[in-house]
PDB file of N, CA and C in Angstrom:
ATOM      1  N   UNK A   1      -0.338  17.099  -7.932  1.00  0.00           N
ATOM      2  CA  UNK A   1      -0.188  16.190  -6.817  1.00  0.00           C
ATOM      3  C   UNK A   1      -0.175  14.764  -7.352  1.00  0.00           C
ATOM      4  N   UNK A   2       0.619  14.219  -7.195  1.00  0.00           N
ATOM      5  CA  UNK A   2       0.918  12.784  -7.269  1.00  0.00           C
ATOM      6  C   UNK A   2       0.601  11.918  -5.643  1.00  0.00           C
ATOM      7  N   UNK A   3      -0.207  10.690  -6.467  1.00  0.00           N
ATOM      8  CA  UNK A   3      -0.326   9.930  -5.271  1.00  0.00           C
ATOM      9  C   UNK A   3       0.161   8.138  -5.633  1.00  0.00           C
ATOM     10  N   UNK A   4       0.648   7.517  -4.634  1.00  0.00           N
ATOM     11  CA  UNK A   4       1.156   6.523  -5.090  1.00  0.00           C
ATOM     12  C   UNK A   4       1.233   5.200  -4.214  1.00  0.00           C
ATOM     13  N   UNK A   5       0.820   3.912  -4.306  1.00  0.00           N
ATOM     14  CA  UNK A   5       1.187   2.935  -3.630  1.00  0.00           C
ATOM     15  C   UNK A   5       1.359   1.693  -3.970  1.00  0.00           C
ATOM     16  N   UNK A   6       2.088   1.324  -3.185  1.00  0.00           N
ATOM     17  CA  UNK A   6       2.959  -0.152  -3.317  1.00  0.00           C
ATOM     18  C   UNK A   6       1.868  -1.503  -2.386  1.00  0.00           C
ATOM     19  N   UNK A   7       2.094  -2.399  -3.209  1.00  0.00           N
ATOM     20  CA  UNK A   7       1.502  -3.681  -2.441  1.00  0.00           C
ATOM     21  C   UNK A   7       2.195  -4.597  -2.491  1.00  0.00           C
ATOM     22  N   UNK A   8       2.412  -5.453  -1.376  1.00  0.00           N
ATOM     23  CA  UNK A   8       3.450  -6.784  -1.225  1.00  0.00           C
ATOM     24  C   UNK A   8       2.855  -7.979  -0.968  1.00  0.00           C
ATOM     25  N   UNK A   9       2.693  -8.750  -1.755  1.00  0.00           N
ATOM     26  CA  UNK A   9       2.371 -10.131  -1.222  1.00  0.00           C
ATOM     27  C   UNK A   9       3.578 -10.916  -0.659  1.00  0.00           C
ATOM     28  N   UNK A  10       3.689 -11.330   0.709  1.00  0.00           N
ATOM     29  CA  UNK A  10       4.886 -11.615   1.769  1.00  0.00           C
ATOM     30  C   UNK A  10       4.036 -13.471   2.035  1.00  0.00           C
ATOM     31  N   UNK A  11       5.623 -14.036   2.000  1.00  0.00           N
ATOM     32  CA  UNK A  11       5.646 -15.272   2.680  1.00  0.00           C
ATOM     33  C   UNK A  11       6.100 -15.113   3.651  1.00  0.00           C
ATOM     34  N   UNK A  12       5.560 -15.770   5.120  1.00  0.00           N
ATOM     35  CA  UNK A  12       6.484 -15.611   5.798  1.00  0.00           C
ATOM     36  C   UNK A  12       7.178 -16.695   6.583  1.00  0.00           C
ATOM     37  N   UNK A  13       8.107 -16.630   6.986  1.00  0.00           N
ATOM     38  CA  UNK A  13       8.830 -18.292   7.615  1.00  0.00           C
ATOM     39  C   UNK A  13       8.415 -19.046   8.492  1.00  0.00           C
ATOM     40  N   UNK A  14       9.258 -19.471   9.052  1.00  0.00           N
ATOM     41  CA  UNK A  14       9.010 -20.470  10.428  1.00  0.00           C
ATOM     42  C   UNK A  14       7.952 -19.798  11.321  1.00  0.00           C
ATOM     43  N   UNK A  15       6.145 -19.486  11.008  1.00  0.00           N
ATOM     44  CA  UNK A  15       5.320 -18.927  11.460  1.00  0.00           C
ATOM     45  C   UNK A  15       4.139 -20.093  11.857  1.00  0.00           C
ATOM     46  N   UNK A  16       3.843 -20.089  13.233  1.00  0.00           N
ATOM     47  CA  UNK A  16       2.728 -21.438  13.322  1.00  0.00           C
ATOM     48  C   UNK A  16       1.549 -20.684  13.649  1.00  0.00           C
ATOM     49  N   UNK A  17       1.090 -19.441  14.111  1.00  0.00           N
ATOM     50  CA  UNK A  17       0.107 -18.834  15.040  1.00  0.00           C
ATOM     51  C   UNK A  17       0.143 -17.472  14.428  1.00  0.00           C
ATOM     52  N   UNK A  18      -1.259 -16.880  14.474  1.00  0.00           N
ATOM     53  CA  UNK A  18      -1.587 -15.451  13.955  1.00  0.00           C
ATOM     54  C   UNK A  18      -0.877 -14.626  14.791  1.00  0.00           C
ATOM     55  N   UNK A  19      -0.482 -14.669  16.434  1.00  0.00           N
ATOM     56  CA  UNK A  19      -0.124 -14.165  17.219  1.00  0.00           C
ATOM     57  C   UNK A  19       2.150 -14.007  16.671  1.00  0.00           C
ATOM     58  N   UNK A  20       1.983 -15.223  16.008  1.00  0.00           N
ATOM     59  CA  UNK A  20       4.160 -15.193  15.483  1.00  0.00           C
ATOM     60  C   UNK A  20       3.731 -14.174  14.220  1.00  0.00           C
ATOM     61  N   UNK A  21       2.595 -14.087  13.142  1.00  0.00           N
ATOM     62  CA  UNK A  21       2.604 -13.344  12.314  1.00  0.00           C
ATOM     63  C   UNK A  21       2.535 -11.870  12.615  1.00  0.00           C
ATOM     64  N   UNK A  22       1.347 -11.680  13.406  1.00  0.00           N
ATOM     65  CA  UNK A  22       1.595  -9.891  14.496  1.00  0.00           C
ATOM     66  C   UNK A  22       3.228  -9.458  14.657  1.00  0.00           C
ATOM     67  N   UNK A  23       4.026 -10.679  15.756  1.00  0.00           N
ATOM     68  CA  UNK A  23       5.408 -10.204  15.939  1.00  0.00           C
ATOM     69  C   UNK A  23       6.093 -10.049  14.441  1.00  0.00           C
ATOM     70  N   UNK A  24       6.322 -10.469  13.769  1.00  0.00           N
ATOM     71  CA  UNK A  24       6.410 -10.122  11.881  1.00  0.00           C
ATOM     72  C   UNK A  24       6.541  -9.021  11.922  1.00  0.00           C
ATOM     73  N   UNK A  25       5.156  -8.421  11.602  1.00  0.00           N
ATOM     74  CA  UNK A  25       4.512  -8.289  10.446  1.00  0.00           C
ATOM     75  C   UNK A  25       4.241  -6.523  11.163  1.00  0.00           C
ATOM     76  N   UNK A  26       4.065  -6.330  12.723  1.00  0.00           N
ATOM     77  CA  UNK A  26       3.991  -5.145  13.284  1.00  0.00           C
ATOM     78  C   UNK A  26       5.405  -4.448  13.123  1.00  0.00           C
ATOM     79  N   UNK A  27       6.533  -5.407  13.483  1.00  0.00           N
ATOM     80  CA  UNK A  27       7.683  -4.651  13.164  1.00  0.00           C
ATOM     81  C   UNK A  27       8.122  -3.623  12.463  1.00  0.00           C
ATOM     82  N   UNK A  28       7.618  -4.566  10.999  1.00  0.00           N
ATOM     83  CA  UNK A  28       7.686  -4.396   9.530  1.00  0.00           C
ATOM     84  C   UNK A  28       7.111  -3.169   9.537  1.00  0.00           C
ATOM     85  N   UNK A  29       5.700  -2.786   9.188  1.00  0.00           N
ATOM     86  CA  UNK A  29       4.682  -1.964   9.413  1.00  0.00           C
ATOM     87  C   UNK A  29       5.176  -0.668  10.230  1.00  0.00           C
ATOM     88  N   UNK A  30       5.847  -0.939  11.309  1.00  0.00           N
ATOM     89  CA  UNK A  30       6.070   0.445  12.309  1.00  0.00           C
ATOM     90  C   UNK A  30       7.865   1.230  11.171  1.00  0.00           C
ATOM     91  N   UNK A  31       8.443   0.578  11.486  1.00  0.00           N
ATOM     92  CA  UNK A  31       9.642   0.736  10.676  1.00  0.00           C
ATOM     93  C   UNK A  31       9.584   1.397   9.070  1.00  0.00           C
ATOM     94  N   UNK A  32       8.717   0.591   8.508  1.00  0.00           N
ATOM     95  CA  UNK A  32       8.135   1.610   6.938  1.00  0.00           C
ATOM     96  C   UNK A  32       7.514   2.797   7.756  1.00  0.00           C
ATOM     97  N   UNK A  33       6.764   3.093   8.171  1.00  0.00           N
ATOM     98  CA  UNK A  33       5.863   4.105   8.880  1.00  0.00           C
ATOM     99  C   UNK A  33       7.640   5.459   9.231  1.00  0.00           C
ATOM    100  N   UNK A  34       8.108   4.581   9.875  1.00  0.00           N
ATOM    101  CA  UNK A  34       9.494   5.510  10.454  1.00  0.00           C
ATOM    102  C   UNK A  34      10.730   5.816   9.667  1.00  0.00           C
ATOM    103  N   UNK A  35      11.024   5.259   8.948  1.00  0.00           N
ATOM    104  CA  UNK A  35      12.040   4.845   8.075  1.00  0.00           C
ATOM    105  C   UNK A  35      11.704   6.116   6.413  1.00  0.00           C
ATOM    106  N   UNK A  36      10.471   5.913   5.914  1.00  0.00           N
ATOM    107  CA  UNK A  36       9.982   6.193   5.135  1.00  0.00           C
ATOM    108  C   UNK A  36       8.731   7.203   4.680  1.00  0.00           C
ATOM    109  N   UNK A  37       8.058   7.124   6.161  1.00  0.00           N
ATOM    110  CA  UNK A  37       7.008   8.672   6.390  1.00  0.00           C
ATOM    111  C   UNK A  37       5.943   7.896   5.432  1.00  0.00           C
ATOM    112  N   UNK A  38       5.943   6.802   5.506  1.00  0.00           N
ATOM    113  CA  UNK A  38       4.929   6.481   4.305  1.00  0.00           C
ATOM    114  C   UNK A  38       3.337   5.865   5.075  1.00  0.00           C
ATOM    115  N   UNK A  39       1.968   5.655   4.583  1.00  0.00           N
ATOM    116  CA  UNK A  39       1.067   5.180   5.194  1.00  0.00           C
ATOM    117  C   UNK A  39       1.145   3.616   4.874  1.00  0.00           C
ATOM    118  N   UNK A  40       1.385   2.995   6.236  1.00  0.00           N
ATOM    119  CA  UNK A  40       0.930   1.618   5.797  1.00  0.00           C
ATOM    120  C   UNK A  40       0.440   0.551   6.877  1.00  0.00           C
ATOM    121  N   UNK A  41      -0.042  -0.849   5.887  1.00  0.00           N
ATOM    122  CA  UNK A  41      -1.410  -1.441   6.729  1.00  0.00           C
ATOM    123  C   UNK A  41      -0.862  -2.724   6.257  1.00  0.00           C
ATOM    124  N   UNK A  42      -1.651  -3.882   6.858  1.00  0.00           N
ATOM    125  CA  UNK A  42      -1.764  -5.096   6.471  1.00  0.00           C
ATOM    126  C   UNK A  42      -3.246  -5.361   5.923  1.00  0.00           C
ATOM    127  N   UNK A  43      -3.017  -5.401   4.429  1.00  0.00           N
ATOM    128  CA  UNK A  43      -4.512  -5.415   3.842  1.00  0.00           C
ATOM    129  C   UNK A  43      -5.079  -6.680   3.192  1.00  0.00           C
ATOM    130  N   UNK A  44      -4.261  -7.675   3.872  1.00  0.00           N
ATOM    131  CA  UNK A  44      -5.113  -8.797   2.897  1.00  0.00           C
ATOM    132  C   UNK A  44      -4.400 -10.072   3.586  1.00  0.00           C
ATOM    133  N   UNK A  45      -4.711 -11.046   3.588  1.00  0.00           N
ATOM    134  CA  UNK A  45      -4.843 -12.454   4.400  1.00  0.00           C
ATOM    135  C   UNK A  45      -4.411 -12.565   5.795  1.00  0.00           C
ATOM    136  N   UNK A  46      -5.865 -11.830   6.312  1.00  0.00           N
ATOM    137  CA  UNK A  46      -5.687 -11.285   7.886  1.00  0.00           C
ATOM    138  C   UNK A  46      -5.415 -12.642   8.342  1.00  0.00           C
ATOM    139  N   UNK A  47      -6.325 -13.811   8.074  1.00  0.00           N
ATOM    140  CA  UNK A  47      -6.594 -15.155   9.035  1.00  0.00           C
ATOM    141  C   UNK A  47      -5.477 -16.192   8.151  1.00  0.00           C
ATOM    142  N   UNK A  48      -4.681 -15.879   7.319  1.00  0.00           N
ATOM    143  CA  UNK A  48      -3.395 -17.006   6.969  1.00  0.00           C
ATOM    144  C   UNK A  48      -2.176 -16.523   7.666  1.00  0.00           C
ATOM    145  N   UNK A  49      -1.465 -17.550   8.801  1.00  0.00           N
ATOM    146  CA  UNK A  49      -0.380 -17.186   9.285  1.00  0.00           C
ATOM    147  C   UNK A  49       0.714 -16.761   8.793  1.00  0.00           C
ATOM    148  N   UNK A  50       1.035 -17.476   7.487  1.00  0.00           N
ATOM    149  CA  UNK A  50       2.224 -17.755   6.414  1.00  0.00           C
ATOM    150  C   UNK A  50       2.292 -16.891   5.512  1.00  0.00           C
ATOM    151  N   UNK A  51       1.195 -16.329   5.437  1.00  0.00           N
ATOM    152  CA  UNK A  51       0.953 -14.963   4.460  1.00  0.00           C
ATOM    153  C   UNK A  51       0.203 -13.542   4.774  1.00  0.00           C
ATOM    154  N   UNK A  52       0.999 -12.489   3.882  1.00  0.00           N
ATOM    155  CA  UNK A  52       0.420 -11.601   4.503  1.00  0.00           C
ATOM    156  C   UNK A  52       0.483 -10.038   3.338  1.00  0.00           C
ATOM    157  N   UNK A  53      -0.470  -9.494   3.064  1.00  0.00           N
ATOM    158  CA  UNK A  53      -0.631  -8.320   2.388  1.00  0.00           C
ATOM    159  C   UNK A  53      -0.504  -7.286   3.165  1.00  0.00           C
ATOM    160  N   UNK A  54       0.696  -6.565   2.743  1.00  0.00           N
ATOM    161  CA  UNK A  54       0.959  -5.561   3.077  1.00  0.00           C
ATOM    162  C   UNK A  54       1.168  -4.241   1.721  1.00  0.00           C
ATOM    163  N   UNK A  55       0.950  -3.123   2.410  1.00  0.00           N
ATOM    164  CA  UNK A  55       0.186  -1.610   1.714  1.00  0.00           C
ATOM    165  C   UNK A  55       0.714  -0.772   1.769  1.00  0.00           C
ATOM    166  N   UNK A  56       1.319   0.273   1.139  1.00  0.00           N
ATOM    167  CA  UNK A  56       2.188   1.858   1.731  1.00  0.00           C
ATOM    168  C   UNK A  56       1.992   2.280   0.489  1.00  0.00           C
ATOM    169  N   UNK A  57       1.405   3.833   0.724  1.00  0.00           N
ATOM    170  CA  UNK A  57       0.993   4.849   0.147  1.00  0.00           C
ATOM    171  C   UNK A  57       1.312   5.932   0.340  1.00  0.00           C
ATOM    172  N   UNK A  58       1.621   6.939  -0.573  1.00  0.00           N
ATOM    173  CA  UNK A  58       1.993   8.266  -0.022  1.00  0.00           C
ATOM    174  C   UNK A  58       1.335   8.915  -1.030  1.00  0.00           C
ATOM    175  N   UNK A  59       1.364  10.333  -0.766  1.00  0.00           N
ATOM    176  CA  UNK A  59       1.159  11.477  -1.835  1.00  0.00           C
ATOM    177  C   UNK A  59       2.382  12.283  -1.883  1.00  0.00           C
ATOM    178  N   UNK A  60       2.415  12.783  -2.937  1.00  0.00           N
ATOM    179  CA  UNK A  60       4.046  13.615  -3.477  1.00  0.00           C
ATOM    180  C   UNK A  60       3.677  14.384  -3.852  1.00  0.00           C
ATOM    181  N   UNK A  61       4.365  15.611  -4.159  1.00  0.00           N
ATOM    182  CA  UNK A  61       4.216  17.109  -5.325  1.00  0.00           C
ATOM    183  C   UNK A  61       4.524  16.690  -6.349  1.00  0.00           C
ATOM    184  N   UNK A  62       5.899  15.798  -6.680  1.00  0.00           N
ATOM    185  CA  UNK A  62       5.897  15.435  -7.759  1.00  0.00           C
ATOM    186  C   UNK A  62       6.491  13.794  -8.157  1.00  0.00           C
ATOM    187  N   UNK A  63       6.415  13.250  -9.006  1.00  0.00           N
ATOM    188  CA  UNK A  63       6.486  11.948  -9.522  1.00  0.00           C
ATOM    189  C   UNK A  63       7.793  11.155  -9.251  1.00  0.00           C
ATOM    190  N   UNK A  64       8.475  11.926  -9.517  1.00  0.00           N
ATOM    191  CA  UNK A  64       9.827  11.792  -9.319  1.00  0.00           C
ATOM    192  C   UNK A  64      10.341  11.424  -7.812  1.00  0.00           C
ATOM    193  N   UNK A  65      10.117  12.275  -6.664  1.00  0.00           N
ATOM    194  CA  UNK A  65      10.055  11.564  -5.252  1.00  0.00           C
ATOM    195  C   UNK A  65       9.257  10.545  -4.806  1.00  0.00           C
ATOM    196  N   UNK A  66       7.748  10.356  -5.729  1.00  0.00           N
ATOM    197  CA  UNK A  66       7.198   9.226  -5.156  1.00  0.00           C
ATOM    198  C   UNK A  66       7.430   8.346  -5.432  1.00  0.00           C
ATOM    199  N   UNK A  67       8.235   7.943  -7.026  1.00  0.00           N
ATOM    200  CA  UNK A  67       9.019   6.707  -7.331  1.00  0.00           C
ATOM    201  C   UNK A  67      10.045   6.584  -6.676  1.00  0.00           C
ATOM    202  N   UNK A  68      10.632   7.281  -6.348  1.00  0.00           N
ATOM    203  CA  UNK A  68      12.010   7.401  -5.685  1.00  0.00           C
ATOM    204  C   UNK A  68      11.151   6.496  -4.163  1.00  0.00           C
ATOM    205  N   UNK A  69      10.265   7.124  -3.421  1.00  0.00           N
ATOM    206  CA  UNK A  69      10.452   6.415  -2.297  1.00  0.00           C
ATOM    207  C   UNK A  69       9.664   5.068  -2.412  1.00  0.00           C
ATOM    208  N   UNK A  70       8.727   4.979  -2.985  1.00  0.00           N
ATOM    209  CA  UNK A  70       8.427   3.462  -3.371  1.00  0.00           C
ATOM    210  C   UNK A  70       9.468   2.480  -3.512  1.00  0.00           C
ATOM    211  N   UNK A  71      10.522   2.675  -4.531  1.00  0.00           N
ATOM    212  CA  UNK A  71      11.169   1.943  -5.316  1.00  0.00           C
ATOM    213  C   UNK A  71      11.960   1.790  -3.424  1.00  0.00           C
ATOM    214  N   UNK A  72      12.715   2.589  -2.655  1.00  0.00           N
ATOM    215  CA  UNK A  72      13.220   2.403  -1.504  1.00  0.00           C
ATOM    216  C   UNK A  72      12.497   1.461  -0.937  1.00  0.00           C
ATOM    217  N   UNK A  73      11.355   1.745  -0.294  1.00  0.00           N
ATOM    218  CA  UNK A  73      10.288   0.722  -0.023  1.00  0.00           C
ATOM    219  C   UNK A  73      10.209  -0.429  -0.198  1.00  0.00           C
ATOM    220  N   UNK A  74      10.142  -1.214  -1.470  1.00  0.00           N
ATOM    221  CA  UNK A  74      10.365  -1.960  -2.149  1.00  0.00           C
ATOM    222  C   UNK A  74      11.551  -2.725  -1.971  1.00  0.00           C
ATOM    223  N   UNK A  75      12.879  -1.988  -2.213  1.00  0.00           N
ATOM    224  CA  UNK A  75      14.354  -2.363  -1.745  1.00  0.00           C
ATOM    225  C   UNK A  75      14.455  -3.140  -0.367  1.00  0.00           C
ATOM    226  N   UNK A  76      13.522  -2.170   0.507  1.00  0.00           N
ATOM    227  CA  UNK A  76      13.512  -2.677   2.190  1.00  0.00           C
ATOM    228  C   UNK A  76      12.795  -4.038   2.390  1.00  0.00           C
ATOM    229  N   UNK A  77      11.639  -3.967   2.026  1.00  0.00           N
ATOM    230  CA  UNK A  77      10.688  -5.135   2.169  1.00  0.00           C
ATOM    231  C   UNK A  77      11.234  -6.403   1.616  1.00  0.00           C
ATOM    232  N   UNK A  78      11.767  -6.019  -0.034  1.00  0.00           N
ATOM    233  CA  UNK A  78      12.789  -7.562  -0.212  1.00  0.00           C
ATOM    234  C   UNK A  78      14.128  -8.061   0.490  1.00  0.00           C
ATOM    235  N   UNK A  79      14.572  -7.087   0.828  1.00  0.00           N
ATOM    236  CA  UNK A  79      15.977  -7.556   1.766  1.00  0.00           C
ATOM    237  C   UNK A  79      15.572  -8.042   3.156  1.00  0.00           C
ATOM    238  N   UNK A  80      14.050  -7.962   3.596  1.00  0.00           N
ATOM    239  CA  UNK A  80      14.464  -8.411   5.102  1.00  0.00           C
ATOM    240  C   UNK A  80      14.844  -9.757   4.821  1.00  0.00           C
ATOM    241  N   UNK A  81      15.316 -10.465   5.981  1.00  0.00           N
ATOM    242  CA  UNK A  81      15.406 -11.768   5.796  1.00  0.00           C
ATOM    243  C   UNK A  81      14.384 -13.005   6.477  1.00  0.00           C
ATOM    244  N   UNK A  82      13.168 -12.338   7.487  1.00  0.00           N
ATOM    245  CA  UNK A  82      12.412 -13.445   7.871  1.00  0.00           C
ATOM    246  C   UNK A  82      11.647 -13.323   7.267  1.00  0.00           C
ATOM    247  N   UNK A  83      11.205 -12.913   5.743  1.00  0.00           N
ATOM    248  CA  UNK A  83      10.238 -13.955   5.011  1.00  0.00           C
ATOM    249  C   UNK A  83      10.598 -13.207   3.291  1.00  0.00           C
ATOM    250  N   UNK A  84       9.903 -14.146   2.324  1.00  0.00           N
ATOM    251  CA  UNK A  84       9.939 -14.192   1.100  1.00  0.00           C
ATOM    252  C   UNK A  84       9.102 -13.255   0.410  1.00  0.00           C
ATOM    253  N   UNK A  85       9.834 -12.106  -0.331  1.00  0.00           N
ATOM    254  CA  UNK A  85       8.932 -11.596  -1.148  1.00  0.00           C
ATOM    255  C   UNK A  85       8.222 -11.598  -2.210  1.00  0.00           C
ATOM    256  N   UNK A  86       6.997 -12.284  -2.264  1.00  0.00           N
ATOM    257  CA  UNK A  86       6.328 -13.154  -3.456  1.00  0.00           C
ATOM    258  C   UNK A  86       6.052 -12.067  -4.810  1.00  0.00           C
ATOM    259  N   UNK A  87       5.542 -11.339  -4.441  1.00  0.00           N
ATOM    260  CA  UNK A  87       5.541 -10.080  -5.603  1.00  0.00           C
ATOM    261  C   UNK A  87       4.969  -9.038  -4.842  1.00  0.00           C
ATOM    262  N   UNK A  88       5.284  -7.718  -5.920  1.00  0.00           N
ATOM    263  CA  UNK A  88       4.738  -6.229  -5.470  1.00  0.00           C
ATOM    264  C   UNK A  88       4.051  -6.013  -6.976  1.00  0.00           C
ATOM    265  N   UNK A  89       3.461  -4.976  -6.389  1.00  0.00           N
ATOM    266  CA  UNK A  89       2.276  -4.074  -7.216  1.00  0.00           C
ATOM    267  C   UNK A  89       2.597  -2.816  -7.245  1.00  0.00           C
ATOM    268  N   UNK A  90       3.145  -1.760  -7.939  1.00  0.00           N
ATOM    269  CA  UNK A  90       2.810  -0.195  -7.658  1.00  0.00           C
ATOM    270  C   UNK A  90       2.297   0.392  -8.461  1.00  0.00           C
ATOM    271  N   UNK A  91       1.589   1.544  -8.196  1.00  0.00           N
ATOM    272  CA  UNK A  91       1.064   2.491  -9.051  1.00  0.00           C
ATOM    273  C   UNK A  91       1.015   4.115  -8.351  1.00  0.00           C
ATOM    274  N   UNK A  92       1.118   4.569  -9.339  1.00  0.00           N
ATOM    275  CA  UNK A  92       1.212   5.766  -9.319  1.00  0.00           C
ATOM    276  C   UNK A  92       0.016   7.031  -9.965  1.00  0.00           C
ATOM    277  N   UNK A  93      -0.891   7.914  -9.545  1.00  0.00           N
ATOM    278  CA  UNK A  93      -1.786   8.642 -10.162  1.00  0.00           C
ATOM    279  C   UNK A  93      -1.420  10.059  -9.886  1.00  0.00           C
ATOM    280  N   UNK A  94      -1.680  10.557 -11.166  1.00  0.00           N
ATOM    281  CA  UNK A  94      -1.683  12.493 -10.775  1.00  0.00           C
ATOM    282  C   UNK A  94      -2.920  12.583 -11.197  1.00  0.00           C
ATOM    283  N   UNK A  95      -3.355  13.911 -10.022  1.00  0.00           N
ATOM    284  CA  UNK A  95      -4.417  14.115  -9.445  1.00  0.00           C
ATOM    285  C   UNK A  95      -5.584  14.698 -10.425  1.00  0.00           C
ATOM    286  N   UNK A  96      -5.022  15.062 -11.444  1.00  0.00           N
ATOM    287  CA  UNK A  96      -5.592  15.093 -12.601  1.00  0.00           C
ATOM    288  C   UNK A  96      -6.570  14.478 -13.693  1.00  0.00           C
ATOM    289  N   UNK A  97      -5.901  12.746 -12.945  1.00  0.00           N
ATOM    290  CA  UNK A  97      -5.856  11.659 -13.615  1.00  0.00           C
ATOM    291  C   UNK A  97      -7.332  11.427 -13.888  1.00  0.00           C
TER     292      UNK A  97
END
């Protein structure tokens, strides 16, 4: 069993209020969830409007599909166009590990 997740540190644009970052940032979040079957959260700079940590994790049988859908993941999150993707993080563990 392979388990694996991605982290995004996100800029985001023309954002003045925690309430314009929710409309963001829930979108985002529901769409990976649908798009991708993957688990994900906003895990880090709950109280900065302009920024925002976001999380998606999955478990795989094998290594090969969980890079495969990360790396998709990844593809999606940098192409949106209302905000900047500052960097990602992934890793990958078998269960062994």
């Amino acid at each position: 069993m392979w388990i694996g997740w991605i982290e995004f540190d996100i800029l985001l644009g023309d954002v003045q209020s925690l309430k314009e970052k929710r409309s963001v940032i829930r979108p985002l979040l529901a769409e990976l969830k649908h798009r991708f079957d993957v688990s994900v959260a906003e895990v880090g700079d709950h109280e900065q409007y302009r920024r925002s940590q976001v999380g998606a994790g999955l478990v795989a049988a094998d290594r090969a599909h969980l890079v495969e859908v990360l790396t998709a993941v990844e593809r999606f999150v940098a192409a949106r166009p209302e905000f900047e993707l500052l960097s990602s993080r992934q890793r990958e563990l078998h269960s062994e590990d």
